[in-house]
N, C-alpha and C. Protein backbone atom coordinates (compact mmCIF):
# COMPACT_ATOMS: atom_id res chain seq x y z
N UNK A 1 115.08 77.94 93.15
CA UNK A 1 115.65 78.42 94.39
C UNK A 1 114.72 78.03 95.53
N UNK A 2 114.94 77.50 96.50
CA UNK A 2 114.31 77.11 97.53
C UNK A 2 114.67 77.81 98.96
N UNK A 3 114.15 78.31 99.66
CA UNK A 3 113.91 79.25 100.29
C UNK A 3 113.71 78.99 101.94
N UNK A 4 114.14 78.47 102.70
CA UNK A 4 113.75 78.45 104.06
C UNK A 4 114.16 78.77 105.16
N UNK A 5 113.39 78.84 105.61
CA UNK A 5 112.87 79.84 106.95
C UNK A 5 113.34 78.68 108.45
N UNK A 6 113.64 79.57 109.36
CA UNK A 6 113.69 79.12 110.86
C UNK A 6 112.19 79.03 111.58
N UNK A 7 111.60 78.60 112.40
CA UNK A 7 110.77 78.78 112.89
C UNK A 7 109.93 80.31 113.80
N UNK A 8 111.14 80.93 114.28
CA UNK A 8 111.33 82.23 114.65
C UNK A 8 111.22 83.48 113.62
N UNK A 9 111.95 82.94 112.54
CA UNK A 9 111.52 84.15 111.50
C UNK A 9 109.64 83.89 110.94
N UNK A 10 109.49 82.43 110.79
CA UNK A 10 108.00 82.51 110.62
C UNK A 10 106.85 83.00 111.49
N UNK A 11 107.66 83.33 112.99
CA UNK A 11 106.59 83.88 114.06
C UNK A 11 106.77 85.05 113.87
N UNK A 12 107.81 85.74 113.25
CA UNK A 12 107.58 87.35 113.20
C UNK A 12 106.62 87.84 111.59
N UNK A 13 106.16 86.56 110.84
CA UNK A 13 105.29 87.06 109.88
C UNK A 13 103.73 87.44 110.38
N UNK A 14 103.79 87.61 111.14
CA UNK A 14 102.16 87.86 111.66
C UNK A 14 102.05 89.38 112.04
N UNK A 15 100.83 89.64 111.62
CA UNK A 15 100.31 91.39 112.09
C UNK A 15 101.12 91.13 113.67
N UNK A 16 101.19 92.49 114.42
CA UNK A 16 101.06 92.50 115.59
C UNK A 16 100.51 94.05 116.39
N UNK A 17 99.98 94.18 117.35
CA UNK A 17 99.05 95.30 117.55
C UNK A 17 100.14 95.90 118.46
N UNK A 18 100.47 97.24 117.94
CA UNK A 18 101.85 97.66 118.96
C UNK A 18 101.36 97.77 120.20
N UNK A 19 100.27 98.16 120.80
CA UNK A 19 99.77 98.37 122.10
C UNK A 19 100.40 97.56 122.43
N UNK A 20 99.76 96.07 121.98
CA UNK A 20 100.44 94.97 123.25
C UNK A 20 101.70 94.06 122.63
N UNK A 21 102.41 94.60 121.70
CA UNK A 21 103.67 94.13 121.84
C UNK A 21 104.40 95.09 120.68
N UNK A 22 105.20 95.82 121.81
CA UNK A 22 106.16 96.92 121.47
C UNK A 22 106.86 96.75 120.21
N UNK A 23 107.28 97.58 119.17
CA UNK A 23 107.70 97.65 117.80
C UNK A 23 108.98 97.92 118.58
N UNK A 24 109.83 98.20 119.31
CA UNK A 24 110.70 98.44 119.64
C UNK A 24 111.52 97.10 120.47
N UNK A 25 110.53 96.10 121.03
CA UNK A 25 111.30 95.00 121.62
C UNK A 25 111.69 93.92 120.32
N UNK A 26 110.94 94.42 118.98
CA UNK A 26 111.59 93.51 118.08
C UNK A 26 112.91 93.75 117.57
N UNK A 27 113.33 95.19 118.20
CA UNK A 27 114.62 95.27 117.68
C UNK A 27 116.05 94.79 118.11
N UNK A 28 115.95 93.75 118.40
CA UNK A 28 116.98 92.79 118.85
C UNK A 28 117.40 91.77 118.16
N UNK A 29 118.52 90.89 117.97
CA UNK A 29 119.85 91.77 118.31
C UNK A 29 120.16 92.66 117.11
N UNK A 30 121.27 92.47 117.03
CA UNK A 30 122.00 93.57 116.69
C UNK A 30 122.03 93.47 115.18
N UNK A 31 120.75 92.89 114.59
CA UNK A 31 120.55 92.68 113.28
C UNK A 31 119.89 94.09 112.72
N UNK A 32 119.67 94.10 111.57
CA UNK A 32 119.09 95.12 110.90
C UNK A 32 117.72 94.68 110.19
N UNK A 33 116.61 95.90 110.75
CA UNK A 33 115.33 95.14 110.45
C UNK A 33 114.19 96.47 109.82
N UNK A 34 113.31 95.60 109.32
CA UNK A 34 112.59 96.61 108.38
C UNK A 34 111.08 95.73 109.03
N UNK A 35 110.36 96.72 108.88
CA UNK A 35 108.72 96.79 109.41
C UNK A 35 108.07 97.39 108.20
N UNK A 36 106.72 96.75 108.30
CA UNK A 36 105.67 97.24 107.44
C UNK A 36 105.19 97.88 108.72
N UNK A 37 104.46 98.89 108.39
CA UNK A 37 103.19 99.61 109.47
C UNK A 37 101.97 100.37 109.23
N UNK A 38 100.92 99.67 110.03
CA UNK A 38 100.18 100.62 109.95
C UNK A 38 99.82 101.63 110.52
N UNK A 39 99.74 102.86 110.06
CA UNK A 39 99.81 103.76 111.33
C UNK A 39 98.56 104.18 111.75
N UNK A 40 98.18 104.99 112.95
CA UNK A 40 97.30 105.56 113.16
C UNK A 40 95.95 106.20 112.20
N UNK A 41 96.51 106.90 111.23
CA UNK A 41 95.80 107.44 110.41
C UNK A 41 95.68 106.70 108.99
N UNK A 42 95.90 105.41 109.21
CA UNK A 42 95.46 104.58 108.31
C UNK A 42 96.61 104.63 107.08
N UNK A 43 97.86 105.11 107.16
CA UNK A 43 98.51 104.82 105.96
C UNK A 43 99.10 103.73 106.48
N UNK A 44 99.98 103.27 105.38
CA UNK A 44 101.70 102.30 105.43
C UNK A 44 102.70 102.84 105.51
N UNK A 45 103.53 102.86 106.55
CA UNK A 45 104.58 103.08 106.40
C UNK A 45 105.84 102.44 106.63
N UNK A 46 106.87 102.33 105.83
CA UNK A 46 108.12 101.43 106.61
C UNK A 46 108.79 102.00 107.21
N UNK A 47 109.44 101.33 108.67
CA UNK A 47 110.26 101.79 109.28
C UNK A 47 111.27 100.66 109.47
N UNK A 48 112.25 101.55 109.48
CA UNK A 48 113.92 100.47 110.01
C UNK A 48 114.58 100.48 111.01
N UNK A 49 115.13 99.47 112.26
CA UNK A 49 115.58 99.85 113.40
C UNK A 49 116.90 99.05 113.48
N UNK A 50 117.67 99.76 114.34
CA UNK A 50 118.88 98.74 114.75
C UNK A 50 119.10 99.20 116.20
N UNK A 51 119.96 98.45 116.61
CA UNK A 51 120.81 98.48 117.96
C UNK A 51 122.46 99.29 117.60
N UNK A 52 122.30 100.29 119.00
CA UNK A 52 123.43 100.90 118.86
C UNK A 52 123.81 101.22 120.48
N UNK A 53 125.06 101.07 120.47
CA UNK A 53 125.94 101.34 122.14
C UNK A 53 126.35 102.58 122.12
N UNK A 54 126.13 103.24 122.63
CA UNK A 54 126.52 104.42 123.21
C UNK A 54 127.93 104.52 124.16
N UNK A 55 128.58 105.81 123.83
CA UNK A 55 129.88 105.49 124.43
C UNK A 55 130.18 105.16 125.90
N UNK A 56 128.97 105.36 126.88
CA UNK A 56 129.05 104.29 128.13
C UNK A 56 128.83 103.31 128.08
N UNK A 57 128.62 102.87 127.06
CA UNK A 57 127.86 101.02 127.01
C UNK A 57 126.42 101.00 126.66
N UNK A 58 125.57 101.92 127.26
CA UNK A 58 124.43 101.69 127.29
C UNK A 58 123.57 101.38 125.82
N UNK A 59 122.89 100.00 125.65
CA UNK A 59 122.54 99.67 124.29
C UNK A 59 121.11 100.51 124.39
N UNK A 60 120.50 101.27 122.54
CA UNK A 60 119.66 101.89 121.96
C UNK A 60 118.90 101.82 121.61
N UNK A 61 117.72 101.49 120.96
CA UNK A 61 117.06 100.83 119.67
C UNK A 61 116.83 102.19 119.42
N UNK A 62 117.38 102.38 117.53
CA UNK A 62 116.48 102.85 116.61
C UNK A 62 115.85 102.94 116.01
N UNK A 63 114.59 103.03 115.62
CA UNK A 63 113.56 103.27 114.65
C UNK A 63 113.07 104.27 113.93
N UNK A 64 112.86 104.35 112.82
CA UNK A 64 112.83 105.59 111.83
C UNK A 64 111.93 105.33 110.69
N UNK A 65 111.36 105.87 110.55
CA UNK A 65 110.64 105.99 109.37
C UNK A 65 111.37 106.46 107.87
N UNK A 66 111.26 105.66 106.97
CA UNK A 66 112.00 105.68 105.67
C UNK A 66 112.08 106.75 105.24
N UNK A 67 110.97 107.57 105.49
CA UNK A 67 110.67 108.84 104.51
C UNK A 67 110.51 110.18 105.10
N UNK A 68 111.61 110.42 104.94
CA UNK A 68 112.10 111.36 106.23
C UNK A 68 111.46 112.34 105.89
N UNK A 69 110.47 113.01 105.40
CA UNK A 69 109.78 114.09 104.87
C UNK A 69 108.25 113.98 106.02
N UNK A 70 108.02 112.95 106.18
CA UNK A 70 107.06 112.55 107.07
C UNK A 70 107.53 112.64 108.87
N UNK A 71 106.12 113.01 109.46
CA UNK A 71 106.51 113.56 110.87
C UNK A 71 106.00 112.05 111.61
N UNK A 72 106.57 111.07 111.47
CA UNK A 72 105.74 109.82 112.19
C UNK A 72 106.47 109.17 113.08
N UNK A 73 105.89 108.88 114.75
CA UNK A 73 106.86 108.57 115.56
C UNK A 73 106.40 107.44 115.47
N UNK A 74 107.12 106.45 116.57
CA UNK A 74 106.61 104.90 117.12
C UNK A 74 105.17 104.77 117.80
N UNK A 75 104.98 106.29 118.47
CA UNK A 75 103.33 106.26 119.13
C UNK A 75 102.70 106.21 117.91
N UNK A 76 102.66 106.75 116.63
CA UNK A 76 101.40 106.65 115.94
C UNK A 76 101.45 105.29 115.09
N UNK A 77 102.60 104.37 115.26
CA UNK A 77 101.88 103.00 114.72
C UNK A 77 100.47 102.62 115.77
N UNK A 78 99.73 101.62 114.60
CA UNK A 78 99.09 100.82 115.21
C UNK A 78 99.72 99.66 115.17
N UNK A 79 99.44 98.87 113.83
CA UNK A 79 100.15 97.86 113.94
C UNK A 79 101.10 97.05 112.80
N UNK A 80 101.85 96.22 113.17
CA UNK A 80 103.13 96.55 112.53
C UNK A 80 103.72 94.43 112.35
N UNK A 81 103.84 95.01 111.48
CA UNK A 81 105.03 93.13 110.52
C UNK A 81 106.24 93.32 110.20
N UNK A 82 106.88 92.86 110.51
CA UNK A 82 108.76 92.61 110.08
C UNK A 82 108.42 91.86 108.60
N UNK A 83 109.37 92.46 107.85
CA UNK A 83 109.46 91.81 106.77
C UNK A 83 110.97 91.03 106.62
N UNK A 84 110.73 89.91 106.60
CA UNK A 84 111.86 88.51 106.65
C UNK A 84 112.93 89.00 105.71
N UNK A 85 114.69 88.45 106.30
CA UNK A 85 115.11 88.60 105.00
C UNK A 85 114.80 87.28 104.51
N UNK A 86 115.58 87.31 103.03
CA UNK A 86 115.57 86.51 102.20
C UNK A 86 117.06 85.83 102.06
N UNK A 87 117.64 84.73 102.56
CA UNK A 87 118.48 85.07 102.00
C UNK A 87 119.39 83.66 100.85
């Protein structure tokens, strides 16, 4: 099976430090996306975001943490990787 990639999906394989580039501007478009993260206090966590319109129009981004038992917002990433699909 041979496997390849766009050039754009290979720029989102790199760490990135949320300070200076928002975990939330990767959530565009209207695809469905999964993050590795590191957070503040040194664990991993994954989070998943999508785009959603609201009944005036106005578009959303969501982000959530997988494990809904955990209290972890977008402030306590540090820093954070999209994991590519495959497809």
């Amino acid at each position: 099976m041979k496997i390849t990639m766009k050039n754009e999906e290979i720029k989102k394989m790199c760490w990135q430090i949320n300070a200076d580039n928002d975990i939330l501007d990767a959530v565009l478009p209207w695809d469905y996306h999964r993050f590795v993260c590191v957070m503040k206090d040194n664990t991993i966590q994954i989070f998943t975001g999508m785009c959603d319109e609201t009944y005036d129009g106005e578009i959303v981004q969501h982000l959530d943490c997988i494990d809904d038992n955990l209290d972890y917002d977008i402030d306590d990433i540090a820093m954070w990787i999209e994991v590519p699909d495959v497809k």
